[in-house]
N, C-alpha and C. Protein backbone atom coordinates (compact mmCIF):
# COMPACT_ATOMS: atom_id res chain seq x y z
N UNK A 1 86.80 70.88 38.38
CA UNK A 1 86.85 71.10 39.82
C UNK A 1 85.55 71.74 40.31
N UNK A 2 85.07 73.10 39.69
CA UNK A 2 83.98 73.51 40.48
C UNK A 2 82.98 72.59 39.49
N UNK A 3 82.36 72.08 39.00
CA UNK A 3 81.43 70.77 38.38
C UNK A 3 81.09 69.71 39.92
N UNK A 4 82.59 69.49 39.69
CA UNK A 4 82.51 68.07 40.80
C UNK A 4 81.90 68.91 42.11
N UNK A 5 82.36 70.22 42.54
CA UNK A 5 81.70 70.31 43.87
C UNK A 5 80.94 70.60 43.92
N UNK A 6 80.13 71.42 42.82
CA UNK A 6 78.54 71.44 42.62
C UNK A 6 77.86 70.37 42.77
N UNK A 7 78.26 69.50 42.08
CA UNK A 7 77.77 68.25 41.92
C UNK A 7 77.77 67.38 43.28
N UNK A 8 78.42 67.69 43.87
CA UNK A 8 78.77 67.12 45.22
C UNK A 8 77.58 67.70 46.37
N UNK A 9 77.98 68.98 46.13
CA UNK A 9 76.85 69.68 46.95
C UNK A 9 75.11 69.37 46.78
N UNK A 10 74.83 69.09 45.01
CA UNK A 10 73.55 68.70 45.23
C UNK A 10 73.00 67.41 45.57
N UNK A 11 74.57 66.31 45.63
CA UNK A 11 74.05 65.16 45.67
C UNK A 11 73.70 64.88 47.23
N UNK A 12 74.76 65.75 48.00
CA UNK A 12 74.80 66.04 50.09
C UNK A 12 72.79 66.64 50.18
N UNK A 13 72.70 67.64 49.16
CA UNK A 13 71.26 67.79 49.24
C UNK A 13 69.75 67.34 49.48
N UNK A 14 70.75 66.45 48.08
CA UNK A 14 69.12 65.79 47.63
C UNK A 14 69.15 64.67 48.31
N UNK A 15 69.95 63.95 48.69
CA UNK A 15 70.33 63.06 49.85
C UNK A 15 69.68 63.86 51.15
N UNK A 16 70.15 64.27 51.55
CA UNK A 16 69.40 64.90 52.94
C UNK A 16 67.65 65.67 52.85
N UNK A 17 67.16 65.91 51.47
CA UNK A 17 65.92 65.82 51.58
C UNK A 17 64.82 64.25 51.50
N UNK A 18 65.61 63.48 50.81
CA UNK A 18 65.37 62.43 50.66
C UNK A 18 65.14 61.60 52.12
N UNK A 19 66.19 61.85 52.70
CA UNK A 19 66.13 61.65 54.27
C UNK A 19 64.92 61.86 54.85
N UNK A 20 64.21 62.87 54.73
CA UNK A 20 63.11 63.50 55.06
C UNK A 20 61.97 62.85 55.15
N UNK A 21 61.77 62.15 53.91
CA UNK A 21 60.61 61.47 53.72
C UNK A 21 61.01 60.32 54.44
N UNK A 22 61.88 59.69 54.58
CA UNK A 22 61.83 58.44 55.55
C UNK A 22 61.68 58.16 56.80
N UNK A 23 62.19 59.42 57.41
CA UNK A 23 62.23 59.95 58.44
C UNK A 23 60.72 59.91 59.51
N UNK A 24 60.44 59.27 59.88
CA UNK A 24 59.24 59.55 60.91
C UNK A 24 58.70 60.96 61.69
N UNK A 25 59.91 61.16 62.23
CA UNK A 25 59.85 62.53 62.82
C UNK A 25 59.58 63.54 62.38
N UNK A 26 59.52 63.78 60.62
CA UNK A 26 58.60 64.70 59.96
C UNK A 26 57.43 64.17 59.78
N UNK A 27 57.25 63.27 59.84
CA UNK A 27 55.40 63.19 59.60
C UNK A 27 55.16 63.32 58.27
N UNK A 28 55.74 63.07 57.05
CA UNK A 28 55.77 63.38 55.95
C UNK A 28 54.14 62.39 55.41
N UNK A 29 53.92 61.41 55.63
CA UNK A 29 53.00 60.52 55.60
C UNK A 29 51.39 61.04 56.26
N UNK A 30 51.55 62.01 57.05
CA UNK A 30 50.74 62.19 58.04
C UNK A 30 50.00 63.70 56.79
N UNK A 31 50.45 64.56 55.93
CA UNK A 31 50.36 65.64 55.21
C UNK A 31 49.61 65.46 54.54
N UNK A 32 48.38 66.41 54.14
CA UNK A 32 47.20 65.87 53.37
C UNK A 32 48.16 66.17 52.01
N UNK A 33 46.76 65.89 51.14
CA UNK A 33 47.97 64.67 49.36
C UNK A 33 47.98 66.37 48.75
N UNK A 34 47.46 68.03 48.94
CA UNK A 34 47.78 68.98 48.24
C UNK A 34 48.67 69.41 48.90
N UNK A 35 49.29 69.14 50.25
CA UNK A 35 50.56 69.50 51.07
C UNK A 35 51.81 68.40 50.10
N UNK A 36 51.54 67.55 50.04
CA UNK A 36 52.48 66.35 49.33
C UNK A 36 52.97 66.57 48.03
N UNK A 37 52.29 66.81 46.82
CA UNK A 37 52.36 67.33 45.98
C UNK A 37 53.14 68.74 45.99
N UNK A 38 52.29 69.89 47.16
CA UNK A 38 53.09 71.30 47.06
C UNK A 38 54.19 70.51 47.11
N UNK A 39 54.88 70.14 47.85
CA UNK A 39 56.30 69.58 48.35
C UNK A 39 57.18 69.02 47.82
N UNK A 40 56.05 68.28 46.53
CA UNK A 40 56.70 66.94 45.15
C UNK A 40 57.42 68.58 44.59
N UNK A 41 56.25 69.22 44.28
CA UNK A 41 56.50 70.31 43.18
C UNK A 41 58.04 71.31 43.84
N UNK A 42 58.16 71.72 45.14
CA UNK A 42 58.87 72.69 45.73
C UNK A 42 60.07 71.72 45.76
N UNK A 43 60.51 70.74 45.74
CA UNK A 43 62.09 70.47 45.90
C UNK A 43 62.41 69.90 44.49
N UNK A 44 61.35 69.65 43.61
CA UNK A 44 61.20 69.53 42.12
C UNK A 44 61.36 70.59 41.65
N UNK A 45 60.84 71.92 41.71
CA UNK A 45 61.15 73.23 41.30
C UNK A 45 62.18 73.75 41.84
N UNK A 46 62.80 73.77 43.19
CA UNK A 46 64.13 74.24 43.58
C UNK A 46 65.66 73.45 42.61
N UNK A 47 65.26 72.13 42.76
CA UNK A 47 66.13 71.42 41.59
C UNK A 47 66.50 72.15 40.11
N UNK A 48 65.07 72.35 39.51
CA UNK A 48 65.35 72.69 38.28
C UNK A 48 65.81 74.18 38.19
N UNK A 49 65.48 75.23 39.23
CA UNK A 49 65.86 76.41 39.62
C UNK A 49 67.64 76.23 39.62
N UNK A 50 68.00 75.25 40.94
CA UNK A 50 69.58 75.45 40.44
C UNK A 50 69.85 75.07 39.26
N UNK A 51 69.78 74.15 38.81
CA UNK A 51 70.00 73.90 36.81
C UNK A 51 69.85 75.26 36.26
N UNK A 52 69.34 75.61 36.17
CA UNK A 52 68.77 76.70 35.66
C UNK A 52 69.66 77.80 35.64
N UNK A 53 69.80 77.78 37.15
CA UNK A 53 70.90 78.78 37.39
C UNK A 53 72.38 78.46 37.00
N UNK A 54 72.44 76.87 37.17
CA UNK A 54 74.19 76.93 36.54
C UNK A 54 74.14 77.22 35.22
N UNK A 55 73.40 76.80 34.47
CA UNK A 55 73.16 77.01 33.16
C UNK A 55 73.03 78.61 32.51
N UNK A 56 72.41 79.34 33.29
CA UNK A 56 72.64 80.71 33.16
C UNK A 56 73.92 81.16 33.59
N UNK A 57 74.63 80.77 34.63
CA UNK A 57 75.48 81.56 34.69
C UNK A 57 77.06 80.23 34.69
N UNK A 58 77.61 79.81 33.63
CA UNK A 58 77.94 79.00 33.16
C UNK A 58 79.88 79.39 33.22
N UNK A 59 79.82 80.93 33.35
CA UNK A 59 81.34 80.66 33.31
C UNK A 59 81.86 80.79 34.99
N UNK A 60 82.95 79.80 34.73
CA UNK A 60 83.81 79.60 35.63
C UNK A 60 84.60 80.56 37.08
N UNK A 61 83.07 81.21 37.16
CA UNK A 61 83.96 82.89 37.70
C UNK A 61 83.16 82.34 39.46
N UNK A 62 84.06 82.93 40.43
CA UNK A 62 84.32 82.75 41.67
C UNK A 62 83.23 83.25 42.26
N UNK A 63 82.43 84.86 41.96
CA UNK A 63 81.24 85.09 42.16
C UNK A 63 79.93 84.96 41.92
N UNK A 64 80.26 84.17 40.87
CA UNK A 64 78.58 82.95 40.27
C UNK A 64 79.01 81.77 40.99
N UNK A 65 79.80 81.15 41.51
CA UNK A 65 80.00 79.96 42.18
C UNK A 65 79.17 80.40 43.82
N UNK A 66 79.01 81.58 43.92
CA UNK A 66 78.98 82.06 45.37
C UNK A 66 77.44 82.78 45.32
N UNK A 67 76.98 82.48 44.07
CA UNK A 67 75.40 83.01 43.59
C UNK A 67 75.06 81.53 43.73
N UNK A 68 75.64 80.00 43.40
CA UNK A 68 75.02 79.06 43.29
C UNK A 68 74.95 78.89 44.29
N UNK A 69 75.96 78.99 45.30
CA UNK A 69 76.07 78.23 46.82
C UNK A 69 74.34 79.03 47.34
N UNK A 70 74.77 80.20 47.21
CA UNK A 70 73.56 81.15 48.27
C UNK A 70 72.30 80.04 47.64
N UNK A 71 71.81 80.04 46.11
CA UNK A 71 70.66 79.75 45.80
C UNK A 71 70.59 78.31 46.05
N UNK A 72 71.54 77.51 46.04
CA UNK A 72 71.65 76.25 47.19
C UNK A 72 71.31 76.16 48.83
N UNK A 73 71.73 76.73 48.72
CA UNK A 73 71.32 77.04 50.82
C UNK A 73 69.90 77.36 50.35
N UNK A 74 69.60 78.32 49.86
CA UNK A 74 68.28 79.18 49.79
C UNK A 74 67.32 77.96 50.04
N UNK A 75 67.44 77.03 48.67
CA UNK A 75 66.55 76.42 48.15
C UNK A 75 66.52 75.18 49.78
N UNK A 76 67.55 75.04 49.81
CA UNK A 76 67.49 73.84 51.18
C UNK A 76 66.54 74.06 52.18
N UNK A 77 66.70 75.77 52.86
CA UNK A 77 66.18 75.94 53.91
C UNK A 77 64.60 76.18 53.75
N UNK A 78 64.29 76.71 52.04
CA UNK A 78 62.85 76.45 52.08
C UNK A 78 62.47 75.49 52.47
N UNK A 79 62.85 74.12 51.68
CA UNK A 79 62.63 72.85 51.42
C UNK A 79 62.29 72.31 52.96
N UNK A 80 63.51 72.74 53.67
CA UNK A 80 63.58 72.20 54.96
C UNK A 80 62.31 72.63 56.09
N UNK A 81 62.33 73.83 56.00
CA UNK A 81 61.30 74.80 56.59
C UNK A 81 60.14 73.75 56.10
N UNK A 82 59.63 74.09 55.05
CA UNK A 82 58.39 73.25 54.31
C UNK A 82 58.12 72.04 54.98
N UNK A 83 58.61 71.23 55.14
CA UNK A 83 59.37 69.50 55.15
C UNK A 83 58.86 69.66 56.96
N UNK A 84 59.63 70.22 57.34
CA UNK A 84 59.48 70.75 58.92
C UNK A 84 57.84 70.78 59.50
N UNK A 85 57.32 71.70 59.02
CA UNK A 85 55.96 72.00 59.27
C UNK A 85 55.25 73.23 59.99
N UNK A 86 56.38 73.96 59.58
CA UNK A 86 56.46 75.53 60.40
C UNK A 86 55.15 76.40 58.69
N UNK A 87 54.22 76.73 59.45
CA UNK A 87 53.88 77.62 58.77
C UNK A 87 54.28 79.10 58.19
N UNK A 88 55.32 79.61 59.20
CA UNK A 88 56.23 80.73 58.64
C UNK A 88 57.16 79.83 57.69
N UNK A 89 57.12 78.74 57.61
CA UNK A 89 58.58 78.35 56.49
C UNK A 89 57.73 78.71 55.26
N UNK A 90 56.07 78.46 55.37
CA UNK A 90 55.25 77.76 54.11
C UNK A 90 55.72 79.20 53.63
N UNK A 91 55.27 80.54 54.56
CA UNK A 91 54.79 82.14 53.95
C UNK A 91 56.74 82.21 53.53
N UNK A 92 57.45 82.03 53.80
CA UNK A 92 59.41 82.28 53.24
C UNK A 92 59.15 81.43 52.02
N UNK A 93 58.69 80.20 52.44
CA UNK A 93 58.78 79.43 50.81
C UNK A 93 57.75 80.16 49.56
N UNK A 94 56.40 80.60 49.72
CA UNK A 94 55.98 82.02 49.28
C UNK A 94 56.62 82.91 48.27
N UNK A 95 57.45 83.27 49.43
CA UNK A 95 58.12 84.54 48.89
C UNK A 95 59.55 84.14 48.29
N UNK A 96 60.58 83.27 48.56
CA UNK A 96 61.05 82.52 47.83
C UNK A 96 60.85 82.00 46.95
N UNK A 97 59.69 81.32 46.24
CA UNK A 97 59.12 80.84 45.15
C UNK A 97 59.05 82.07 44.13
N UNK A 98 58.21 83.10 44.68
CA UNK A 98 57.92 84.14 43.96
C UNK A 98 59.45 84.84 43.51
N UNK A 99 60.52 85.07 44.15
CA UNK A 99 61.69 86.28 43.43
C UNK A 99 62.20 84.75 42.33
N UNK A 100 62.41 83.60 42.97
CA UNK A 100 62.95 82.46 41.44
C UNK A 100 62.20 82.94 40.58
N UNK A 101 60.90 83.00 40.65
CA UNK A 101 59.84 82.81 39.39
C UNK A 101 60.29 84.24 38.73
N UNK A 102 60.31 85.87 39.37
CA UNK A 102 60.54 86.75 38.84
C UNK A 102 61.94 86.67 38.37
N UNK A 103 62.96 85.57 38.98
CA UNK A 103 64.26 85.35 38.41
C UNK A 103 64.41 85.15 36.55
N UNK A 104 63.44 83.93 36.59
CA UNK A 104 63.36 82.97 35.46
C UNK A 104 62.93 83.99 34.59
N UNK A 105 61.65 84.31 34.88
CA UNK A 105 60.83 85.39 33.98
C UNK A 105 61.86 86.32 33.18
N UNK A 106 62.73 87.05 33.82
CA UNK A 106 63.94 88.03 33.62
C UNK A 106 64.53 87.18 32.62
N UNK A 107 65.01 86.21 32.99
CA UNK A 107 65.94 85.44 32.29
C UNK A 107 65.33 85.29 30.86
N UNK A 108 64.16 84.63 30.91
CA UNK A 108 62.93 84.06 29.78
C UNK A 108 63.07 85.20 28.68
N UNK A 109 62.85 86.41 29.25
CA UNK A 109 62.46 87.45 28.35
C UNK A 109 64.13 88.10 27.93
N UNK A 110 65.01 87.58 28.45
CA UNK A 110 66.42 88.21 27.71
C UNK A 110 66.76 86.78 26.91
N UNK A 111 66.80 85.67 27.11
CA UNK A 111 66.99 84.51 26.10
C UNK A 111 66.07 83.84 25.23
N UNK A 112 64.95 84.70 24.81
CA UNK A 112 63.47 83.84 24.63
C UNK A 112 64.24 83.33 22.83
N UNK A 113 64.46 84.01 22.23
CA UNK A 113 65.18 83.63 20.62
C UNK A 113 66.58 83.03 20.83
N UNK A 114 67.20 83.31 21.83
CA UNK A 114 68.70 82.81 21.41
C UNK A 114 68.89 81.47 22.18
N UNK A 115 68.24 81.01 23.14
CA UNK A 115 68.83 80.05 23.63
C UNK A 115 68.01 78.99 24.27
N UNK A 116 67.39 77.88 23.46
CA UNK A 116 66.09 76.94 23.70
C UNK A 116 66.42 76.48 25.04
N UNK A 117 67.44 76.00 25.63
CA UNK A 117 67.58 75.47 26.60
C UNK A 117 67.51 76.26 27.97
N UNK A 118 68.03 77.05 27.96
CA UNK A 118 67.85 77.89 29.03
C UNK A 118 66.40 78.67 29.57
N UNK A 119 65.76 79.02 28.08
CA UNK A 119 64.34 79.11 28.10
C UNK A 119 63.70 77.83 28.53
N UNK A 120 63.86 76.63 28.08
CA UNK A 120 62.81 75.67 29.04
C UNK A 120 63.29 75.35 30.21
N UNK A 121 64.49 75.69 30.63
CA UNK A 121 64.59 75.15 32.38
C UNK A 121 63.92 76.37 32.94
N UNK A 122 64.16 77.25 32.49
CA UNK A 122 63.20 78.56 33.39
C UNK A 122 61.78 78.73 33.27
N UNK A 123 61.40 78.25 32.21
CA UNK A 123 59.97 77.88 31.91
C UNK A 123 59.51 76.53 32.89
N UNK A 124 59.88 75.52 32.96
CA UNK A 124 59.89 74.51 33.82
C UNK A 124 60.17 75.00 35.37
N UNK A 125 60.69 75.80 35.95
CA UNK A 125 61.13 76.19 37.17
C UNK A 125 59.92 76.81 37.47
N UNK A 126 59.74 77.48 36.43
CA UNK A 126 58.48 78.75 36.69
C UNK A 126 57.36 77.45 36.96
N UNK A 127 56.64 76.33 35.99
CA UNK A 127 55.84 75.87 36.17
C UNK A 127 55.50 74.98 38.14
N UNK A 128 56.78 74.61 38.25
CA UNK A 128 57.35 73.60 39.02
C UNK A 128 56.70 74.51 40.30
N UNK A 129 57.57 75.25 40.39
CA UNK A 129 57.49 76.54 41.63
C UNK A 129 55.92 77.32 41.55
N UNK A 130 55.38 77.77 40.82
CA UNK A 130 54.04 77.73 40.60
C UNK A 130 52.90 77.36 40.71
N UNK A 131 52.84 75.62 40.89
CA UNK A 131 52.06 74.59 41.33
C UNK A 131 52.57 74.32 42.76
N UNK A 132 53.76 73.93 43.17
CA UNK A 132 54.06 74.15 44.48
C UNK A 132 53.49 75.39 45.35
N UNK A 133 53.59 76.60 44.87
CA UNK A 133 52.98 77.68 45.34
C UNK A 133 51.12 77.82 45.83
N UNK A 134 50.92 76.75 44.50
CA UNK A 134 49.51 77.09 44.57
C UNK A 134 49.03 75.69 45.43
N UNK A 135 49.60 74.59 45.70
CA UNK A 135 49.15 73.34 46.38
C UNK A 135 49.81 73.49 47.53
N UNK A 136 50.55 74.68 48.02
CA UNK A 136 50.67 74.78 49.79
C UNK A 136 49.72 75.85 49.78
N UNK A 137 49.01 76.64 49.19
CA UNK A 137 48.57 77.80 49.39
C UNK A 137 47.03 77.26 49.72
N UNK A 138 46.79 76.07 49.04
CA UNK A 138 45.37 75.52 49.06
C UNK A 138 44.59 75.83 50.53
N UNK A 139 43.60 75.89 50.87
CA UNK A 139 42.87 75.56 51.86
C UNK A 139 43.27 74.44 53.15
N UNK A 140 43.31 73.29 52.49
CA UNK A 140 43.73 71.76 53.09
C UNK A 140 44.75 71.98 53.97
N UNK A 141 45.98 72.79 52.87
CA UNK A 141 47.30 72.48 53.25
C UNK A 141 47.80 74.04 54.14
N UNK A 142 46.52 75.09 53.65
CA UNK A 142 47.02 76.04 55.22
C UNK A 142 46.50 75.62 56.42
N UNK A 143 45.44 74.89 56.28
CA UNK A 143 44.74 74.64 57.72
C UNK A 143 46.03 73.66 58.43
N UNK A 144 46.49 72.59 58.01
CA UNK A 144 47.39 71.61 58.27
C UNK A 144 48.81 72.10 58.71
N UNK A 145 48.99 72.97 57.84
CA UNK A 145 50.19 73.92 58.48
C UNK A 145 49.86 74.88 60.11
N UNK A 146 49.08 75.54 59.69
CA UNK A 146 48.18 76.33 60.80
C UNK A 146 48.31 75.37 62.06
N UNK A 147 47.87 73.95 61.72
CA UNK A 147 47.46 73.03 63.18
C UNK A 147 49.09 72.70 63.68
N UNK A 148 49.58 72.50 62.47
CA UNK A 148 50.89 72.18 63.29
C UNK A 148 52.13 72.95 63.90
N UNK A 149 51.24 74.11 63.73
CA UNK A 149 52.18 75.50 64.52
C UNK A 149 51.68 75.60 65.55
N UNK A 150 50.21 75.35 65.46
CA UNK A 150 49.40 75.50 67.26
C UNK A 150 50.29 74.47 68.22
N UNK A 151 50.34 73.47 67.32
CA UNK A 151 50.99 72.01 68.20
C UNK A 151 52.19 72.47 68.69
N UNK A 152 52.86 73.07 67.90
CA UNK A 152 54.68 73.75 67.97
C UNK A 152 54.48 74.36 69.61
N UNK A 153 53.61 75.63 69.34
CA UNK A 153 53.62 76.45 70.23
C UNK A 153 52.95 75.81 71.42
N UNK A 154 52.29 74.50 71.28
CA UNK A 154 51.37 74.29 72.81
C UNK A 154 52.85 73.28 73.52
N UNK A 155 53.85 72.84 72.45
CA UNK A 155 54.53 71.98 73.00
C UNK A 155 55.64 72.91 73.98
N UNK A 156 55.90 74.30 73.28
CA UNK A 156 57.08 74.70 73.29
C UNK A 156 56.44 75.26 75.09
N UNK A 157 55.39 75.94 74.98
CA UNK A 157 54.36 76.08 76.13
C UNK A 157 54.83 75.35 77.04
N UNK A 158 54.07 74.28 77.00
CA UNK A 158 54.22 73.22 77.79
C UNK A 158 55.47 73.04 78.32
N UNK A 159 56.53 73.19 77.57
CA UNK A 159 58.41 72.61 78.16
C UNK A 159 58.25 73.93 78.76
N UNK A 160 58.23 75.58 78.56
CA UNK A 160 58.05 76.45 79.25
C UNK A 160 57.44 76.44 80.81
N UNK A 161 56.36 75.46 80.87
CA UNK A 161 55.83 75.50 82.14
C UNK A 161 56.53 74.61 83.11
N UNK A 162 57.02 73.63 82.56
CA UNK A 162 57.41 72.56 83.05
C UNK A 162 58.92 73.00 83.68
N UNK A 163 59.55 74.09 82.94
CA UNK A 163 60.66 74.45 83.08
C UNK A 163 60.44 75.53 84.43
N UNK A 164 59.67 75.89 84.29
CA UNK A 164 59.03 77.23 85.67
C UNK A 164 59.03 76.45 86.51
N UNK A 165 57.93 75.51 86.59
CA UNK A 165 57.56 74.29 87.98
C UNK A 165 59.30 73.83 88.35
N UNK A 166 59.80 73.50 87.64
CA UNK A 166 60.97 72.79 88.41
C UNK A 166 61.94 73.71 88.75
N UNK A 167 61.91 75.51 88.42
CA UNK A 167 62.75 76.19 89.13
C UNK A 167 62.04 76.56 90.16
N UNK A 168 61.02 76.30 90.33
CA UNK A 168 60.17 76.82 91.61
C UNK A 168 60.47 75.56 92.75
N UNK A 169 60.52 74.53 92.14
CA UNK A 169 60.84 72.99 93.25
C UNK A 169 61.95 73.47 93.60
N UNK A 170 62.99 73.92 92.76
CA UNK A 170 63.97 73.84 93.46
C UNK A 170 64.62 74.83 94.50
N UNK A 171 63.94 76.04 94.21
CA UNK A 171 63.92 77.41 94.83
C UNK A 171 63.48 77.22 96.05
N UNK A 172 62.26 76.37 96.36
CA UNK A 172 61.39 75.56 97.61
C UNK A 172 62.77 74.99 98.32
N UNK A 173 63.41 74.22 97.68
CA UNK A 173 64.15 73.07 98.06
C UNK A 173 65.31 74.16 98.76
N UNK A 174 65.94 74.78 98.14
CA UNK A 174 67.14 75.64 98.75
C UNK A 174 66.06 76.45 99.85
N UNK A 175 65.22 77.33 99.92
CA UNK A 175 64.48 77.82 101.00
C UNK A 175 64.55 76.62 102.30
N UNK A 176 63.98 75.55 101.68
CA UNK A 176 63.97 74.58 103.43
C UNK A 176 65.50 74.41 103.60
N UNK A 177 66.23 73.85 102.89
CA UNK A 177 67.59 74.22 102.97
C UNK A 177 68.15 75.37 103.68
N UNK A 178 67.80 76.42 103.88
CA UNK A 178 68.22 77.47 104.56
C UNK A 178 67.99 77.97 105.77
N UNK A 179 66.59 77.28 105.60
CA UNK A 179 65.36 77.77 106.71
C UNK A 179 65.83 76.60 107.69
């Protein structure tokens, strides 16, 4: 039972990031190739992060089911944020990247002799999340982020002004109306 809805949940996931890239309206195509890559690497490293995590925490108990959900959401809304083109998502995905990696690390150094498998998904998470970290962090891919927050804010601007002008038309309009 909880298998299948895990399983359920990452397939609603990875399905809906997948979406992403097809999607026009992210511009996924438009991202220089060390933004693309961060991105290969960040929903490639969030993947192996949940593995990781079911695998660490493996028994059947109601409050590790509710540690996977959170690090499920977690990992989505980086992904999403990222995917999006919000430069505050890039600095959350950052710092998100970084507590997994200090996650794994923890983990690494309490299973490093007893348990091969669990040591290479956290070793792999660490790598995954690491290169993602360092190919949004690049030069290329802050400037690109950077431009597309200016764009955010000149658009959001813009509906702001546009929204003033037409309470002012209409404020005009009830004045001759009255007058």
């Amino acid at each position: 039972m909880f298998m299948q809805q895990l399983t359920k949940k990452l397939i609603e996931s990875i399905t809906s990031l997948l979406n992403f890239f097809q999607s026009p309206f992210y511009g996924f195509q438009k991202f220089p190739k060390s933004s693309k890559k961060g991105i290969g690497f960040l929903v490639s490293g969030w993947l192996f992060f949940v593995a990781a995590s079911y695998v660490l925490l493996t028994n059947d108990n109601a409050s590790e089911t509710n540690i996977l959900t959170k690090i499920i959401t977690i990992g989505f809304c980086v992904c999403f944020l990222v995917l999006k083109g919000y430069n505050w998502g890039r600095m959350l995905c950052f710092l998100a990247n970084a507590l997994a990696i200090l996650y794994c690390t923890f983990f690494i150094t309490l299973f490093f002799e007893k348990d091969f498998i669990k040591v290479a998904l956290c070793a792999v998470t660490i790598i995954m999340l690491s290169s993602a970290t360092y190919y949004l962090a690049v030069k290329e891919s802050s400037e690109y982020f950077k431009s597309l927050t200016k764009k955010y804010d000149e658009a959001e601007n813009l509906e702001g002004i546009r929204e003033k002008e037409l309470v002012k038309k209409g404020a005009k309009k009830k004045k001759k109306g009255l007058g």
